[in-house]
C-alpha atoms as a PDB file:
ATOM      1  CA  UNK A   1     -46.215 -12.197 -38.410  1.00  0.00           C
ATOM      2  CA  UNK A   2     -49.443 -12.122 -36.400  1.00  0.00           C
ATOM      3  CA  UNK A   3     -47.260 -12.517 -32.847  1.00  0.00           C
ATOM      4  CA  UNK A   4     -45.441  -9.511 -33.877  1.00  0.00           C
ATOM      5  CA  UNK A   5     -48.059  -7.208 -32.701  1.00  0.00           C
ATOM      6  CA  UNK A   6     -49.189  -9.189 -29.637  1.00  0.00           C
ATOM      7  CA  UNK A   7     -47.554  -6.958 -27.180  1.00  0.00           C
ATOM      8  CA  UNK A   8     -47.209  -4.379 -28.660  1.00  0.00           C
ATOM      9  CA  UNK A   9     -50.029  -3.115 -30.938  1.00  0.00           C
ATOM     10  CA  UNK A  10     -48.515   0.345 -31.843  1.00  0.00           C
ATOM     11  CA  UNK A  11     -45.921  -1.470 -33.507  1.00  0.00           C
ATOM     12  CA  UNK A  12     -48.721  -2.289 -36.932  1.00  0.00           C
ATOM     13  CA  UNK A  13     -48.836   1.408 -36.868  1.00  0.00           C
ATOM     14  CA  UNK A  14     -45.610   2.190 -37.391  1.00  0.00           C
ATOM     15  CA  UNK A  15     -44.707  -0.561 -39.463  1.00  0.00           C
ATOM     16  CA  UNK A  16     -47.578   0.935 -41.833  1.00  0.00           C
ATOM     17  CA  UNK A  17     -46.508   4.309 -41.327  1.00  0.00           C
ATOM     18  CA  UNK A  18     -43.189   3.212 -42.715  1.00  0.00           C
ATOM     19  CA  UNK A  19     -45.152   1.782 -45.920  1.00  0.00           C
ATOM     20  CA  UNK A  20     -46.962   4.193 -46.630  1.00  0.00           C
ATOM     21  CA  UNK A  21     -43.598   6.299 -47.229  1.00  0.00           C
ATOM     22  CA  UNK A  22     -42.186   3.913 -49.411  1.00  0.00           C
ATOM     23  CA  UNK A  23     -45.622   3.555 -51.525  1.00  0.00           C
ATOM     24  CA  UNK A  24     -46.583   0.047 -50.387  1.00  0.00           C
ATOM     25  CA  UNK A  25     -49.557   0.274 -47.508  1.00  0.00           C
ATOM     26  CA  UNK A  26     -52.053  -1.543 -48.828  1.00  0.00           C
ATOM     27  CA  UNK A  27     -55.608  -0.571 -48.514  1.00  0.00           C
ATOM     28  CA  UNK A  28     -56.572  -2.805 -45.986  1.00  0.00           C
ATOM     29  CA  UNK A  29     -54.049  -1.611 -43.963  1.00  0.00           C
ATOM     30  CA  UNK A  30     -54.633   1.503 -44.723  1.00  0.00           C
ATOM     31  CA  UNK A  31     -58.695   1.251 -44.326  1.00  0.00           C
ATOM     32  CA  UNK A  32     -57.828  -0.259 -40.896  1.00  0.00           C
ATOM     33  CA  UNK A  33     -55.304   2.476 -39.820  1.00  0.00           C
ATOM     34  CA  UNK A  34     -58.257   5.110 -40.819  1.00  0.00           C
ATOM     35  CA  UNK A  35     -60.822   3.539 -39.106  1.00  0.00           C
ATOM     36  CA  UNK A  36     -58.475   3.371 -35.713  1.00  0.00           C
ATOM     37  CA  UNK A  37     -58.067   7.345 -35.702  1.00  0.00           C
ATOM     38  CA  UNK A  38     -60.966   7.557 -33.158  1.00  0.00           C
ATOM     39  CA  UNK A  39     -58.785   5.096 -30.968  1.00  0.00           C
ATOM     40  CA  UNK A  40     -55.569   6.619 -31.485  1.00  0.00           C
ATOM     41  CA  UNK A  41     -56.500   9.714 -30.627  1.00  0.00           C
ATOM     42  CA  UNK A  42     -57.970   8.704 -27.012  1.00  0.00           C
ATOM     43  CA  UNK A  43     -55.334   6.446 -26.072  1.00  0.00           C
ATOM     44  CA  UNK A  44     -52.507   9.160 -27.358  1.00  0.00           C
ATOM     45  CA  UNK A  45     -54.589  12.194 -26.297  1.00  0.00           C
ATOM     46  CA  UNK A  46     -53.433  13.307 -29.998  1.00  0.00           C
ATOM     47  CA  UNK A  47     -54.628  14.705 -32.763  1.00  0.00           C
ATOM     48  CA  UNK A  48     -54.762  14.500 -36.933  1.00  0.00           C
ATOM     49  CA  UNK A  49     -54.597  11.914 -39.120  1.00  0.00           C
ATOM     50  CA  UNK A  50     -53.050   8.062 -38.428  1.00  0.00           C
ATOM     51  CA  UNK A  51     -50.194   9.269 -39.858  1.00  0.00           C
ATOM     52  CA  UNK A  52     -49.274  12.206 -38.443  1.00  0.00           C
ATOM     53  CA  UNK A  53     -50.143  10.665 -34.726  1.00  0.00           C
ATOM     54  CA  UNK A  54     -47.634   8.096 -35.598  1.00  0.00           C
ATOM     55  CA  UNK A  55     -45.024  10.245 -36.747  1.00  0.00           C
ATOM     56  CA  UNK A  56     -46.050  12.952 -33.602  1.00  0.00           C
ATOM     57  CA  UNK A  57     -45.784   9.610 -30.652  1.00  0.00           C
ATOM     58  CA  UNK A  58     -42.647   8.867 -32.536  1.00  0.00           C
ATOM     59  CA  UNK A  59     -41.125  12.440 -32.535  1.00  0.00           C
ATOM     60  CA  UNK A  60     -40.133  11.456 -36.144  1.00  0.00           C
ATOM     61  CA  UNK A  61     -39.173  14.478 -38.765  1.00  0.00           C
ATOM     62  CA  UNK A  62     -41.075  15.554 -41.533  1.00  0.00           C
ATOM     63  CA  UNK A  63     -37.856  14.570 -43.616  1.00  0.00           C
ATOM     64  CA  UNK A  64     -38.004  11.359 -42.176  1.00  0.00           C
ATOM     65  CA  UNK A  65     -40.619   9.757 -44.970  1.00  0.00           C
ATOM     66  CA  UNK A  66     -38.347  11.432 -47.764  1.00  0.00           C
ATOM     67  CA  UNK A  67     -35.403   9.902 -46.416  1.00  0.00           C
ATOM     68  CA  UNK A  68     -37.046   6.440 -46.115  1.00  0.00           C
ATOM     69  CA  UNK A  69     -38.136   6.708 -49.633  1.00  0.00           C
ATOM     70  CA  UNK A  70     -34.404   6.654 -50.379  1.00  0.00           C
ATOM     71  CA  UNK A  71     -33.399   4.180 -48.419  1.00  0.00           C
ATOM     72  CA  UNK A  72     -35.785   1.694 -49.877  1.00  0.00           C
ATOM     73  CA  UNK A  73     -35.465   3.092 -53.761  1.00  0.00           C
ATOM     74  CA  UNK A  74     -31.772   2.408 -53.456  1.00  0.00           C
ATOM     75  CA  UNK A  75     -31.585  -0.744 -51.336  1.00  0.00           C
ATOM     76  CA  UNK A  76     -34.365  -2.530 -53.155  1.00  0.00           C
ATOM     77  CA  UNK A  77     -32.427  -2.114 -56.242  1.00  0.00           C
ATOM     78  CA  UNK A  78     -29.350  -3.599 -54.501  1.00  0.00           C
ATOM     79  CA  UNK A  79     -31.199  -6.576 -52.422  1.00  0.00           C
ATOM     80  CA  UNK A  80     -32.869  -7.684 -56.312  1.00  0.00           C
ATOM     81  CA  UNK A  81     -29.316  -7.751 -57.450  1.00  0.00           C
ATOM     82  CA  UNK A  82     -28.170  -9.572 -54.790  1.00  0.00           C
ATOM     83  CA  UNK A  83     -30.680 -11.876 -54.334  1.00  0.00           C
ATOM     84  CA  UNK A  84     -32.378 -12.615 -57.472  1.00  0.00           C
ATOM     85  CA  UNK A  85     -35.892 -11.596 -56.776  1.00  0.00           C
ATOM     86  CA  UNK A  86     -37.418  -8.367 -55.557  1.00  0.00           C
ATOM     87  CA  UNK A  87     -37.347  -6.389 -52.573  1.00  0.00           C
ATOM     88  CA  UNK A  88     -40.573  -7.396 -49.787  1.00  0.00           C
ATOM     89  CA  UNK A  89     -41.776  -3.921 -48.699  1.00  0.00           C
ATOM     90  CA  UNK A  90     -43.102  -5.602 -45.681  1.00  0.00           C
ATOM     91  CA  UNK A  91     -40.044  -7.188 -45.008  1.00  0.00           C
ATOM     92  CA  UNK A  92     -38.286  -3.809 -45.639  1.00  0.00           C
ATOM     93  CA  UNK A  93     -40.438  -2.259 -43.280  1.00  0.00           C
ATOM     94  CA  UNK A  94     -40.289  -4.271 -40.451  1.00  0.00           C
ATOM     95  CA  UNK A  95     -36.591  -4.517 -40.569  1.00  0.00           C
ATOM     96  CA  UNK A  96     -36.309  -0.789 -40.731  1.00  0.00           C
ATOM     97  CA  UNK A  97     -38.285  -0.125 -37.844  1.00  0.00           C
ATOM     98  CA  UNK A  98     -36.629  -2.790 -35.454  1.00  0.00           C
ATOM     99  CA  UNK A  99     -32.955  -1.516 -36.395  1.00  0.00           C
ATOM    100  CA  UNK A 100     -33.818   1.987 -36.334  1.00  0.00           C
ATOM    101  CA  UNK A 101     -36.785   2.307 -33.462  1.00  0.00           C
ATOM    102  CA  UNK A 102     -36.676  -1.022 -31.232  1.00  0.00           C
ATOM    103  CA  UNK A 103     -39.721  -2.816 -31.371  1.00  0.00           C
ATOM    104  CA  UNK A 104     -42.393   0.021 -30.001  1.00  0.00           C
END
């Protein structure tokens, strides 16, 4: 998973940001994310919280982490049904953010 932010170190951001609207950042990630805010800002000349830099960079809607929410609630249901075990939020994540923002 490590070369998946080689490039393109925004992308850990907004894989997070999607986690943390499903309920699943942990708080390492989450620690980290915090502690980058000082970073973010100057390299987005933005302001507020992780989060809400994320979600301002990405133009994304402040429906958007409601609408996640759904998306995973229902499908992780669905995938355990399928599948026999349960749902990887990380693996939800990153899938949702490739098919629905290209790798940023």
């Amino acid at each position: 998973m490590s070369d998946r932010y080689t490039d393109k170190p925004f992308l850990r951001y907004v894989d997070a940001w999607v986690l943390n609207a499903i309920g699943h950042l942990d708080e390492p990630t989450r620690a980290y994310c915090v502690a980058m805010e000082p970073t973010l800002r100057q390299s987005l000349s933005l302001t507020g919280s992780w989060t809400a830099m994320v979600a301002e960079q990405m133009k994304f809607t402040p429906d958007l982490p409601d609408q996640i929410r759904q998306i995973w609630e229902d499908g992780k249901l669905r995938f355990a049904a399928a599948n026999g075990r349960p749902a990887d939020p990380m693996q939800f994540a990153m899938t949702f953010v490739d098919r629905n923002f290209g790798r940023s």
